[in-house]
PDB file of N, CA and C in Angstrom:
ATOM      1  N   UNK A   1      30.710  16.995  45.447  1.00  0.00           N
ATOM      2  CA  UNK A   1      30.823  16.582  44.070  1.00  0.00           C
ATOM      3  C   UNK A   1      32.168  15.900  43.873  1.00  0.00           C
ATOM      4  N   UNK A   2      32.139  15.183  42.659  1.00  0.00           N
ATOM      5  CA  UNK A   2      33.291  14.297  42.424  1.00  0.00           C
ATOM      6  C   UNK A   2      34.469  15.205  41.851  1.00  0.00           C
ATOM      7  N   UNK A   3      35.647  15.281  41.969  1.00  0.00           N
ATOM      8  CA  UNK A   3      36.514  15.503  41.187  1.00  0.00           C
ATOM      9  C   UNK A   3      36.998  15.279  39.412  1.00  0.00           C
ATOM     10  N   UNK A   4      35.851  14.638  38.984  1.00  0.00           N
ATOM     11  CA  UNK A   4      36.052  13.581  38.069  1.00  0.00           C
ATOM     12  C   UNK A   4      36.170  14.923  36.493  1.00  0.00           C
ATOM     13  N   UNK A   5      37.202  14.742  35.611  1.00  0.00           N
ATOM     14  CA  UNK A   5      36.709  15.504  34.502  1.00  0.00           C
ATOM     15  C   UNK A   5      35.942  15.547  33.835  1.00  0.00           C
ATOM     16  N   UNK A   6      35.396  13.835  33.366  1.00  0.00           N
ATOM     17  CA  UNK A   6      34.404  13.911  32.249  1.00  0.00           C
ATOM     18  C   UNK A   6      33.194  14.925  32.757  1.00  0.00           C
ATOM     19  N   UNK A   7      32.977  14.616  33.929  1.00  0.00           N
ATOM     20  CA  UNK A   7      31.619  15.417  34.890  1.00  0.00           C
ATOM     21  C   UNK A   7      31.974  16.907  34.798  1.00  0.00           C
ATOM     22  N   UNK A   8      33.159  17.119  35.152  1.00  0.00           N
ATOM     23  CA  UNK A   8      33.404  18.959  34.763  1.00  0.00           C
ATOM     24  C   UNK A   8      33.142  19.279  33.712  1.00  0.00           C
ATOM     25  N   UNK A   9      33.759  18.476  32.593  1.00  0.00           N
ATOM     26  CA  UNK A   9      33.416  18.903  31.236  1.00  0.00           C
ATOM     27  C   UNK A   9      32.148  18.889  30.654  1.00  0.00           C
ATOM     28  N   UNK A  10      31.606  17.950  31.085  1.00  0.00           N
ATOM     29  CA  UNK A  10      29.900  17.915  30.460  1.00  0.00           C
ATOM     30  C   UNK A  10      29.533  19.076  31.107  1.00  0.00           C
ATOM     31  N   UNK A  11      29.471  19.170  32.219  1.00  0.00           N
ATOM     32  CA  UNK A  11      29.111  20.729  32.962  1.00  0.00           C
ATOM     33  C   UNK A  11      28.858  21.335  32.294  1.00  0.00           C
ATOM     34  N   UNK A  12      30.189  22.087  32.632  1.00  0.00           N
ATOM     35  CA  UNK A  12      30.278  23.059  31.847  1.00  0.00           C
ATOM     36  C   UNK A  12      29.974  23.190  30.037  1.00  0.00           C
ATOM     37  N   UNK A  13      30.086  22.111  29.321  1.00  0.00           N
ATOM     38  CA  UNK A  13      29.236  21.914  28.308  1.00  0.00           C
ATOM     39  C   UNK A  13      27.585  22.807  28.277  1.00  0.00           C
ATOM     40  N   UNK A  14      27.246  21.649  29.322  1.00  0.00           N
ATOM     41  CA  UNK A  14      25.751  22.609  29.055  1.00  0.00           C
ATOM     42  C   UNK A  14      25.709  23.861  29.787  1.00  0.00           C
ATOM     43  N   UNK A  15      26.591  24.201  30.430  1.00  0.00           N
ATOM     44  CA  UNK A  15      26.494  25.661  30.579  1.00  0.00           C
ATOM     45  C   UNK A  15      26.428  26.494  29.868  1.00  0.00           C
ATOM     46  N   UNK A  16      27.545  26.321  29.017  1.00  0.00           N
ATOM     47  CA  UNK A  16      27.842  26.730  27.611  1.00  0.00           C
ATOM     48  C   UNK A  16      26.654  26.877  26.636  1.00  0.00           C
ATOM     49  N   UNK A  17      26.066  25.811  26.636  1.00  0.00           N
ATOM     50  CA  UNK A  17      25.072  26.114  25.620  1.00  0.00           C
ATOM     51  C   UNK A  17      23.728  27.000  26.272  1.00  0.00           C
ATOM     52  N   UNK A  18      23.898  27.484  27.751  1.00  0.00           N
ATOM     53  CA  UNK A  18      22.975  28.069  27.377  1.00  0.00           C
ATOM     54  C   UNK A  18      23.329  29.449  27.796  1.00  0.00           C
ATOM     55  N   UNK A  19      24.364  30.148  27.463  1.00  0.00           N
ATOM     56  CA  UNK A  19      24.760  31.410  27.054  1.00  0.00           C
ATOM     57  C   UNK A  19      23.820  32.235  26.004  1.00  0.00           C
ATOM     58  N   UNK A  20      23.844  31.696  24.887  1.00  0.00           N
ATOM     59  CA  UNK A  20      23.287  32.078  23.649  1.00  0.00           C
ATOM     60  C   UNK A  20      21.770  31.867  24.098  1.00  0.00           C
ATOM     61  N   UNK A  21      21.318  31.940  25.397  1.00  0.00           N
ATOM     62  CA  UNK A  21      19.630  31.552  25.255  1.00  0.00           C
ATOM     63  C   UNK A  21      18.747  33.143  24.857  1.00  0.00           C
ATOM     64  N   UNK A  22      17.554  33.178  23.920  1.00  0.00           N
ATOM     65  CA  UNK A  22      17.450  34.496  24.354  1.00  0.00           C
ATOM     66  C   UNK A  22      15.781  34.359  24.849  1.00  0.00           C
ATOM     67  N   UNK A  23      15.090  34.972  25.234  1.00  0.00           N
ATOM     68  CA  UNK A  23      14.056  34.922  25.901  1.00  0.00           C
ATOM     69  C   UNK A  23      12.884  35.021  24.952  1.00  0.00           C
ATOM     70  N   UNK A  24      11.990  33.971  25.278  1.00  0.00           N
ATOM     71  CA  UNK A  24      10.847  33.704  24.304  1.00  0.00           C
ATOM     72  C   UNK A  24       9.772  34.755  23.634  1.00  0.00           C
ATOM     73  N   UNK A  25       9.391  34.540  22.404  1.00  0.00           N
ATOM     74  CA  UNK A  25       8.683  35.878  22.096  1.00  0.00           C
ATOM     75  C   UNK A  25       7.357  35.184  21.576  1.00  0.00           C
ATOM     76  N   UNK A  26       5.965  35.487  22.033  1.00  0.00           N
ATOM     77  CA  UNK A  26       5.075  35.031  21.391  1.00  0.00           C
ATOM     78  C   UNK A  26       5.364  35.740  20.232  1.00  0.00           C
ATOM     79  N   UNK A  27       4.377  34.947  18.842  1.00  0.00           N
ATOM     80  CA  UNK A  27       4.062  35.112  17.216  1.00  0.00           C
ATOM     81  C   UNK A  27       3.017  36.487  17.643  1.00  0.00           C
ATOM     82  N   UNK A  28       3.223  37.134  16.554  1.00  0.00           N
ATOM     83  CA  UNK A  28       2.359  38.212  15.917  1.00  0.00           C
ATOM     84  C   UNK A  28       1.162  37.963  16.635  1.00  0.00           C
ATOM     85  N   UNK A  29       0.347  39.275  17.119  1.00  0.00           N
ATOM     86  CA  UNK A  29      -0.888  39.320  17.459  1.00  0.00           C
ATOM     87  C   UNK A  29      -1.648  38.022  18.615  1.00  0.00           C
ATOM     88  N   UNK A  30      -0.891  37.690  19.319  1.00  0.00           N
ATOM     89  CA  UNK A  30      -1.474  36.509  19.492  1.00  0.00           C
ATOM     90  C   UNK A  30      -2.093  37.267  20.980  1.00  0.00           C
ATOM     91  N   UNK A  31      -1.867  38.378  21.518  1.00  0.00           N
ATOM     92  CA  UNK A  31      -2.880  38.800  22.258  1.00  0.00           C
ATOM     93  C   UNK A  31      -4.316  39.210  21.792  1.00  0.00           C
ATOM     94  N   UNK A  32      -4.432  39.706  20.835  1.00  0.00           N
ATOM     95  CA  UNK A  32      -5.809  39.405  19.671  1.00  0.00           C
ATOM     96  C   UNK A  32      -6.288  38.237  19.254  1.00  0.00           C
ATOM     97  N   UNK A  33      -5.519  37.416  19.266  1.00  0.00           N
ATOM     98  CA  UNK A  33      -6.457  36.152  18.920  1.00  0.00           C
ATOM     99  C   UNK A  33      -6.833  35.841  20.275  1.00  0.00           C
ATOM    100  N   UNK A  34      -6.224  36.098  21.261  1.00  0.00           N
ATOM    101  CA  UNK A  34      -6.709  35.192  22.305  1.00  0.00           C
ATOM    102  C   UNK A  34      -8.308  35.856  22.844  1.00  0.00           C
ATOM    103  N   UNK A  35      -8.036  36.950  22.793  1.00  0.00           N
ATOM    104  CA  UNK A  35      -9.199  37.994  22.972  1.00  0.00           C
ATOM    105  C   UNK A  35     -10.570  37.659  22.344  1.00  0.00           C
ATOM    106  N   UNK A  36     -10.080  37.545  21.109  1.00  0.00           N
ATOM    107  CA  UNK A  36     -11.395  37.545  20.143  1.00  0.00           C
ATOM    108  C   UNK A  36     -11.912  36.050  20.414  1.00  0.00           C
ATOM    109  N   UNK A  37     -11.148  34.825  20.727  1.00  0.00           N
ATOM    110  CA  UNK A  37     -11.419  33.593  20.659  1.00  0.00           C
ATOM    111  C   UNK A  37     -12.603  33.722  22.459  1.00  0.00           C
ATOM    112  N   UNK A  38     -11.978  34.664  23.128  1.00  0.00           N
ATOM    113  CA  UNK A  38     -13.097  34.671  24.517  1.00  0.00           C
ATOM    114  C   UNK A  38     -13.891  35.464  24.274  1.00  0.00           C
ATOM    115  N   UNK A  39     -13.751  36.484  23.625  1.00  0.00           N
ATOM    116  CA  UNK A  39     -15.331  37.093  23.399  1.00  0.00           C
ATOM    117  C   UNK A  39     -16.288  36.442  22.663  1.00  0.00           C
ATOM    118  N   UNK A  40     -15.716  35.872  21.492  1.00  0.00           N
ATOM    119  CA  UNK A  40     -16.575  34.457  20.735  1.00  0.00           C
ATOM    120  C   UNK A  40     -17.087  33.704  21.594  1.00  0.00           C
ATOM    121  N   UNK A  41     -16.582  33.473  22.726  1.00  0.00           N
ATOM    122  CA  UNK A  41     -17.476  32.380  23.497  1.00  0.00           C
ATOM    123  C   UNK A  41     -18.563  32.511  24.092  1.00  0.00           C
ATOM    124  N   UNK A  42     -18.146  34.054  24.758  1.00  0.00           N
ATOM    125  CA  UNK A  42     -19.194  34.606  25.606  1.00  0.00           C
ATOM    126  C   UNK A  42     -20.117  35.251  24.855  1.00  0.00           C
ATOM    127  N   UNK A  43     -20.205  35.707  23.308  1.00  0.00           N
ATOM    128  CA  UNK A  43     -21.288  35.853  22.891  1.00  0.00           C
ATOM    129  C   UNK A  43     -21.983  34.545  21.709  1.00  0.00           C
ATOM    130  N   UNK A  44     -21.859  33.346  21.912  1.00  0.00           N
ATOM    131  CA  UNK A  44     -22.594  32.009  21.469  1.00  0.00           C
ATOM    132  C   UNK A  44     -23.725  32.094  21.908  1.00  0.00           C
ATOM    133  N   UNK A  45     -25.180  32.020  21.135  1.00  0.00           N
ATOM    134  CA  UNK A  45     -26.383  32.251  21.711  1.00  0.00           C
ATOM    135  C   UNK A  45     -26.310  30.725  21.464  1.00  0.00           C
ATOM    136  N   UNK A  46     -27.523  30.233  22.415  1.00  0.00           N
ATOM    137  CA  UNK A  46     -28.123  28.859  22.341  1.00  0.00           C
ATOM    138  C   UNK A  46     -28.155  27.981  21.104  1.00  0.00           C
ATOM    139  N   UNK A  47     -29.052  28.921  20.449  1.00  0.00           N
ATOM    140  CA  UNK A  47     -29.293  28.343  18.793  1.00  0.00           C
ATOM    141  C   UNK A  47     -28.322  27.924  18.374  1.00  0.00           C
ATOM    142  N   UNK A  48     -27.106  28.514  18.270  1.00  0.00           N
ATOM    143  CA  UNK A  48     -25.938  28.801  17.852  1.00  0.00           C
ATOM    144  C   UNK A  48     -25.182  26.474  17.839  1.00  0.00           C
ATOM    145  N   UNK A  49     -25.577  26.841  19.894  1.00  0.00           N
ATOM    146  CA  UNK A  49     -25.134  25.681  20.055  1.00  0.00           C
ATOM    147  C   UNK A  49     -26.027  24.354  19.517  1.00  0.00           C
ATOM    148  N   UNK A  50     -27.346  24.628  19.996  1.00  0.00           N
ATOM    149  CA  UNK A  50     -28.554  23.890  19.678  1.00  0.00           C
ATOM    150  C   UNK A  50     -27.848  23.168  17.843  1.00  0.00           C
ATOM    151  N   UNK A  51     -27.755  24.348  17.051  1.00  0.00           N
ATOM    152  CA  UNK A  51     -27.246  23.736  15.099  1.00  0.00           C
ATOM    153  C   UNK A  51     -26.131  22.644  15.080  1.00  0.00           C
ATOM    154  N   UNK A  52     -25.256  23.362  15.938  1.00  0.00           N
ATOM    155  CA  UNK A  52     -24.222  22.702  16.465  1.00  0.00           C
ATOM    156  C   UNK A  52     -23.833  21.160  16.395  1.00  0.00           C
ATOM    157  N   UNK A  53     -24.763  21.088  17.405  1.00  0.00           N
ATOM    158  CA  UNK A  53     -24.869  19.821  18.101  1.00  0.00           C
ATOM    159  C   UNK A  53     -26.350  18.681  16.737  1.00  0.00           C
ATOM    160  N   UNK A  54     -26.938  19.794  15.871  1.00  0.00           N
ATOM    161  CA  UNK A  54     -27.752  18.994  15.530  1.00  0.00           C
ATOM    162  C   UNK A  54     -26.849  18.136  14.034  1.00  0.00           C
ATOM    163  N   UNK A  55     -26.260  19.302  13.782  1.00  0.00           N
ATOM    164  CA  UNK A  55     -25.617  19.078  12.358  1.00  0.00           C
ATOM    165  C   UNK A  55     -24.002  18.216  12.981  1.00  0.00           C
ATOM    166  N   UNK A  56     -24.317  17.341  13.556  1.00  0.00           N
ATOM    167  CA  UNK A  56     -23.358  16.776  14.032  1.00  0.00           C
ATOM    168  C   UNK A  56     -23.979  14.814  13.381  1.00  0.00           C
ATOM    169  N   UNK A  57     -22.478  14.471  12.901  1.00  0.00           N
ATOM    170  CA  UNK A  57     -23.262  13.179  11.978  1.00  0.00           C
ATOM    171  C   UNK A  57     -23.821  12.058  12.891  1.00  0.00           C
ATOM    172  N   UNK A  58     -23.596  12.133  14.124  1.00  0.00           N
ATOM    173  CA  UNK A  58     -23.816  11.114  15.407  1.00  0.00           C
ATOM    174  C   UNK A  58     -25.201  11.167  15.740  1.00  0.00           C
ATOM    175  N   UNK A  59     -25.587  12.688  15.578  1.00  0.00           N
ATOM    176  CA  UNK A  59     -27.116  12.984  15.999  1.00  0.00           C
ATOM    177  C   UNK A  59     -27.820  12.194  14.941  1.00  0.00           C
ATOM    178  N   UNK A  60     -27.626  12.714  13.706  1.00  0.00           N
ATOM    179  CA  UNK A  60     -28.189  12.403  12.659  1.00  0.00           C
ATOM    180  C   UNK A  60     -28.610  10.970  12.158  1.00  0.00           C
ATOM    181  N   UNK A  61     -27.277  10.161  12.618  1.00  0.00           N
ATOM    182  CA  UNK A  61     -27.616   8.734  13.044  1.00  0.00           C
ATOM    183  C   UNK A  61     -28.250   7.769  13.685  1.00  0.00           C
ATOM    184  N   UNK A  62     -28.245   9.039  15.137  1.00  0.00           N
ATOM    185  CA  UNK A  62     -28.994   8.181  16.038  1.00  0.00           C
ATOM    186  C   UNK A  62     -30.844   8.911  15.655  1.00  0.00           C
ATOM    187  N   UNK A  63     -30.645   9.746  14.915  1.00  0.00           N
ATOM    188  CA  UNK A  63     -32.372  10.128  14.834  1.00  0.00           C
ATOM    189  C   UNK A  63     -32.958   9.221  13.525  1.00  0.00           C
ATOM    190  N   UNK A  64     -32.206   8.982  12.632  1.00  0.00           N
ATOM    191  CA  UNK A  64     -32.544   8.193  11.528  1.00  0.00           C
ATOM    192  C   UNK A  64     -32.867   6.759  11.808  1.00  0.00           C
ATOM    193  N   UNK A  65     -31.831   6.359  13.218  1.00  0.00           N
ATOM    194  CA  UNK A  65     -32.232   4.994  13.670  1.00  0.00           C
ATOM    195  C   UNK A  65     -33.821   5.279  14.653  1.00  0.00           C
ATOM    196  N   UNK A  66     -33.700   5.955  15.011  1.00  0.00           N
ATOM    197  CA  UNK A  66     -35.401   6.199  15.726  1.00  0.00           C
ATOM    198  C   UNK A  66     -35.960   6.228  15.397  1.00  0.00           C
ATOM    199  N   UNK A  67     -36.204   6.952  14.219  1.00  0.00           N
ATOM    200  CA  UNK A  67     -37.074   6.900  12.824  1.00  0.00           C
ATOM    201  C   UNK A  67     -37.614   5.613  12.113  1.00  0.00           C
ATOM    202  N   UNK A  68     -36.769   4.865  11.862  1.00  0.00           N
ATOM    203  CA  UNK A  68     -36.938   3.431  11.370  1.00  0.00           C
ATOM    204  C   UNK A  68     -37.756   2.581  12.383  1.00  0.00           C
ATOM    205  N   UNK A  69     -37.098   2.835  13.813  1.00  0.00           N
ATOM    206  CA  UNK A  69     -37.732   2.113  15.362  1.00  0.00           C
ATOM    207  C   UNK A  69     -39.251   2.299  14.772  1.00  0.00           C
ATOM    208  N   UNK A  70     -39.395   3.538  15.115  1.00  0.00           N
ATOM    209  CA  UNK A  70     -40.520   3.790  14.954  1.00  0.00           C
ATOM    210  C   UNK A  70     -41.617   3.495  14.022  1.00  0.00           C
ATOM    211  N   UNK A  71     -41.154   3.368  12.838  1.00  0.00           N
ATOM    212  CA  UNK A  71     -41.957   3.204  11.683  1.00  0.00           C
ATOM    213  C   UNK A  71     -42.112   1.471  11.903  1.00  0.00           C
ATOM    214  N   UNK A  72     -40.828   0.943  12.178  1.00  0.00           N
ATOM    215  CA  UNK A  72     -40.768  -0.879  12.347  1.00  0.00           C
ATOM    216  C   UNK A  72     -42.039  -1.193  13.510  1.00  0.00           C
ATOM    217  N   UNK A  73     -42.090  -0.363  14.475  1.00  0.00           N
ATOM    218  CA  UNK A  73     -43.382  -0.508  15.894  1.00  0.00           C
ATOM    219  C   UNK A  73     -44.567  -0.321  15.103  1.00  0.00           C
ATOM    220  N   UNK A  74     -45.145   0.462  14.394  1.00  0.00           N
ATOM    221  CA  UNK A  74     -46.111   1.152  13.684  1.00  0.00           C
ATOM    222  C   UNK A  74     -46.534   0.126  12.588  1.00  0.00           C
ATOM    223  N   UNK A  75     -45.243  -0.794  12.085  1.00  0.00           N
ATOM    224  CA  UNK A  75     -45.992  -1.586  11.252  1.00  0.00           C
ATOM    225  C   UNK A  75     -46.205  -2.816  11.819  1.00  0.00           C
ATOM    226  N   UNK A  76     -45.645  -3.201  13.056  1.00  0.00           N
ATOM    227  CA  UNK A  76     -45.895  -4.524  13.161  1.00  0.00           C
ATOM    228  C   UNK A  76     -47.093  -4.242  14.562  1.00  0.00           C
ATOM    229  N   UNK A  77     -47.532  -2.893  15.437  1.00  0.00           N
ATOM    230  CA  UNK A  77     -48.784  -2.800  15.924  1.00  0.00           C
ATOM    231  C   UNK A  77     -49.716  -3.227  14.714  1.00  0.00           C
ATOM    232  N   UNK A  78     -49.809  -2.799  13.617  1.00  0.00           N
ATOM    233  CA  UNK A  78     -50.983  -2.217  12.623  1.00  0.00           C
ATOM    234  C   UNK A  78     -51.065  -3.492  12.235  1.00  0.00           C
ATOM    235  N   UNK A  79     -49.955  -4.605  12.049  1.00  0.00           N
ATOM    236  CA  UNK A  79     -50.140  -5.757  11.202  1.00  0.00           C
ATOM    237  C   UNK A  79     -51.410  -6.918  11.917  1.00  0.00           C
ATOM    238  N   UNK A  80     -50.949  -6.637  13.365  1.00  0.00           N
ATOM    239  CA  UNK A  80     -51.779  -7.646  14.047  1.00  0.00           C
ATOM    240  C   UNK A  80     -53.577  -7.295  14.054  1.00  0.00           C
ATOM    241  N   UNK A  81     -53.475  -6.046  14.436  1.00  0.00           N
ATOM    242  CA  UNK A  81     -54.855  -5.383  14.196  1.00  0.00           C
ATOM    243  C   UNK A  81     -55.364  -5.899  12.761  1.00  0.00           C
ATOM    244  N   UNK A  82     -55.162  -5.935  11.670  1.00  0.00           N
ATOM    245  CA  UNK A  82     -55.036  -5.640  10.279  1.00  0.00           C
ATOM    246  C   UNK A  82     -55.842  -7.196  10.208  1.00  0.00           C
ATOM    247  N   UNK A  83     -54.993  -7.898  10.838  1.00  0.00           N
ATOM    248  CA  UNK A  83     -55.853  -9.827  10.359  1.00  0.00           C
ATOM    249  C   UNK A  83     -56.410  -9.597  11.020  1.00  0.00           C
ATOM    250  N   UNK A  84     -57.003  -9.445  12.328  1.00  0.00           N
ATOM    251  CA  UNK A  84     -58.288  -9.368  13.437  1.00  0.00           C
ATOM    252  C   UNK A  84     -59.285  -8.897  12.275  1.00  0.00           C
ATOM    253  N   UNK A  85     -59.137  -7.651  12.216  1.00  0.00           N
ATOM    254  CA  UNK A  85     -59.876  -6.859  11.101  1.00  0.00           C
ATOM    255  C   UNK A  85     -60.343  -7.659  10.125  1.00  0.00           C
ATOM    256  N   UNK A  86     -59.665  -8.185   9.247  1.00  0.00           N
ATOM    257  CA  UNK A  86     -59.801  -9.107   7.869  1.00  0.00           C
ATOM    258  C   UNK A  86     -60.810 -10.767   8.359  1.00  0.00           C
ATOM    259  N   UNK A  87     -60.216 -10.979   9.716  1.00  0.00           N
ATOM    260  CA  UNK A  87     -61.332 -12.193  10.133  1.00  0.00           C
ATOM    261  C   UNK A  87     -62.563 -11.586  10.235  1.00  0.00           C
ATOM    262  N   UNK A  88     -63.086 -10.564  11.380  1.00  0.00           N
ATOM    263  CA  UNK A  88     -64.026 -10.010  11.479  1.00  0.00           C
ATOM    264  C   UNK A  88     -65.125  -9.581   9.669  1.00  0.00           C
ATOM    265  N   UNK A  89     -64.417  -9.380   8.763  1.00  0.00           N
ATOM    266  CA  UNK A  89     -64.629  -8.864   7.530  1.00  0.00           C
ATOM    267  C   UNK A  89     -65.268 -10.350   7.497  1.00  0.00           C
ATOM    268  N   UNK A  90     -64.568 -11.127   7.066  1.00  0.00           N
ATOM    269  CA  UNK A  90     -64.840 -12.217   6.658  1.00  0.00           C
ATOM    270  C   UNK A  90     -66.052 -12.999   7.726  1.00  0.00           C
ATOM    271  N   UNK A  91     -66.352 -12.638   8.910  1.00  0.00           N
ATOM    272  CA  UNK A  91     -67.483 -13.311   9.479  1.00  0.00           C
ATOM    273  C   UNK A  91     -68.548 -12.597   9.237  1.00  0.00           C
ATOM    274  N   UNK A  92     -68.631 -11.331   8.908  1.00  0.00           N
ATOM    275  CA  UNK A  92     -69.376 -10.536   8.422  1.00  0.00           C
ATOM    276  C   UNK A  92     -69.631 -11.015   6.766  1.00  0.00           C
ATOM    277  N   UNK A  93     -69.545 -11.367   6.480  1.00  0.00           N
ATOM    278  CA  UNK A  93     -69.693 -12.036   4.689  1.00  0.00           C
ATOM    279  C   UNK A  93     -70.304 -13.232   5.068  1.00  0.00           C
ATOM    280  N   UNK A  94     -70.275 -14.217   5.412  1.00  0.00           N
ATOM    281  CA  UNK A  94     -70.735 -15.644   6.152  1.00  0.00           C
ATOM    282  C   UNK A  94     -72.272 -15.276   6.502  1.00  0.00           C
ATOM    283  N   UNK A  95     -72.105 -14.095   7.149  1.00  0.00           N
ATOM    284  CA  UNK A  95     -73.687 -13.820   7.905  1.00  0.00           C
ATOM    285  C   UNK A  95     -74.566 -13.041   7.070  1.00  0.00           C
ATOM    286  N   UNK A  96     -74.092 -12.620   5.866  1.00  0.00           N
ATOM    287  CA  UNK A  96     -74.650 -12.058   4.807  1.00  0.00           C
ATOM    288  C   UNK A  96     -75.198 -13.310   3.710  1.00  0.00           C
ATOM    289  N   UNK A  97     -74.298 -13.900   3.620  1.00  0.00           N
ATOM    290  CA  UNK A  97     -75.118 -15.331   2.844  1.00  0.00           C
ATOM    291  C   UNK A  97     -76.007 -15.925   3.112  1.00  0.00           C
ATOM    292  N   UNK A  98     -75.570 -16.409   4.128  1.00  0.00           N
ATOM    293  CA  UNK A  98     -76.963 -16.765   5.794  1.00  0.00           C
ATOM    294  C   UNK A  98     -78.054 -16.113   5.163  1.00  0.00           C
ATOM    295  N   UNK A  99     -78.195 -15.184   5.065  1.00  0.00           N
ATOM    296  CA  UNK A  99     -79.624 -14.445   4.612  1.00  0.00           C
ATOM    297  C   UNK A  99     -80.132 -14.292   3.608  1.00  0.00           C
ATOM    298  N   UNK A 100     -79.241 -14.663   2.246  1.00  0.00           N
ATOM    299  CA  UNK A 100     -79.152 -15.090   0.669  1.00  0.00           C
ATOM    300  C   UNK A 100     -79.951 -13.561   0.860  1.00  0.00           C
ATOM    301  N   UNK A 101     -79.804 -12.489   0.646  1.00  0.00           N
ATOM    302  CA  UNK A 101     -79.526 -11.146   0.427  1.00  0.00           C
ATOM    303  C   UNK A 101     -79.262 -10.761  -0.822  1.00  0.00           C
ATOM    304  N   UNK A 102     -79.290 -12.156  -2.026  1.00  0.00           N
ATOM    305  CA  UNK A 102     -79.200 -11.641  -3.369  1.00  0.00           C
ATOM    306  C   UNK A 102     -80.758 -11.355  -3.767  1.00  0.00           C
ATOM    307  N   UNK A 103     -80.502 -10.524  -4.968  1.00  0.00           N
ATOM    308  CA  UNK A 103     -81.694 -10.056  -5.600  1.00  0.00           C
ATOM    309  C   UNK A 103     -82.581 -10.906  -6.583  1.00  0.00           C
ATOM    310  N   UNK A 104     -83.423 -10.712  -6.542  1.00  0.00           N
ATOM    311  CA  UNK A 104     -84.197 -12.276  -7.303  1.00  0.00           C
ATOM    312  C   UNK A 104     -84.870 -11.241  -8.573  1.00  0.00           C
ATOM    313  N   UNK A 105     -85.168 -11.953 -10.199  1.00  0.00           N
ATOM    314  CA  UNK A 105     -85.791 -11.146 -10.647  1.00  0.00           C
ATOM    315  C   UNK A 105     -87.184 -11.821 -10.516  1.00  0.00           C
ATOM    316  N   UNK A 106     -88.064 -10.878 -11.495  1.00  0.00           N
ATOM    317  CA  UNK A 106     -89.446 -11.037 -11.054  1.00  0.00           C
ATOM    318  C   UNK A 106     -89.833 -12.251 -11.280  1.00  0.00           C
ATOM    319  N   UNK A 107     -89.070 -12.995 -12.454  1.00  0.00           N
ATOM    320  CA  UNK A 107     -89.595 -14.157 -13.276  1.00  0.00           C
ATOM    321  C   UNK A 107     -88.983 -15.140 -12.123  1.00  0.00           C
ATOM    322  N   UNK A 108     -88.176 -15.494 -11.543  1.00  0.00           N
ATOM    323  CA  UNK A 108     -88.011 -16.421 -10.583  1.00  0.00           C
ATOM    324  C   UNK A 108     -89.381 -16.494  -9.269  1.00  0.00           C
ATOM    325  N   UNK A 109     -89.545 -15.212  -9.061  1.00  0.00           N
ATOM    326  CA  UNK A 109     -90.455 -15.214  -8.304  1.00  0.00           C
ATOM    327  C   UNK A 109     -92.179 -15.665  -8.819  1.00  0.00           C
ATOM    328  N   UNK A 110     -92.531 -15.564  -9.675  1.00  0.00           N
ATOM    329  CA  UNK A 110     -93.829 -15.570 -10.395  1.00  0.00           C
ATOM    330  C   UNK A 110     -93.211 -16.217 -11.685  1.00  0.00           C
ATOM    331  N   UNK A 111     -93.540 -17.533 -11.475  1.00  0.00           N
ATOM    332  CA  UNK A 111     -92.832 -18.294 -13.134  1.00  0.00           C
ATOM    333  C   UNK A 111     -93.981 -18.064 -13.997  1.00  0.00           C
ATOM    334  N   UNK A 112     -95.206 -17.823 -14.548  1.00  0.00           N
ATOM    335  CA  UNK A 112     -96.148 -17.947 -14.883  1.00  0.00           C
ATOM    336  C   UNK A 112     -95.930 -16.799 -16.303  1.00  0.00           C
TER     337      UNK A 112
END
């Protein structure tokens, strides 16, 4: 080491300060909290976690967007079916005229 004072003096400076050290004390009870915080863990039933995780706003988001998916697939399957349907209706009416299927009264039939 150097001879140098400023270096002795800082030294011993922090030597100095740590005379007065006194040895750390955990806060109140904190062997009870730690206790109770591991037995809490180890008795979490499933469900517990299952609510958890449902009542969480991320879930809730992503199920509300599935929801919509779903309903958006459902209407645009049904839409295409829906005009097929409505043509078919409508060729079915065409082939009903075809056959003039209206009712005649008697006097058209027997003018006399």
């Amino acid at each position: 080491m150097s001879n140098n004072p400023i270096i002795k003096t800082g030294t011993e400076k922090i030597l100095d300060s740590l005379d007065n050290i006194k040895r750390a004390s955990p806060k109140a009870f904190l062997h009870t909290r730690i206790m109770a915080r591991l037995t809490k863990n180890r008795t979490d039933n499933r469900w517990e976690r299952v609510t958890l995780f449902i009542s969480k706003p991320a879930f809730a988001v992503a199920t509300f967007a599935l929801f919509i998916l779903i309903n958006i697939a459902v209407i645009f399957h049904f839409s295409g079916n829906t005009a097929s349907a409505l043509r078919n209706d409508s060729a079915s009416v065409m082939s009903d005229n075809e056959y003039n299927l209206s009712v005649s009264s008697l006097y058209d039939i027997n003018p006399e």
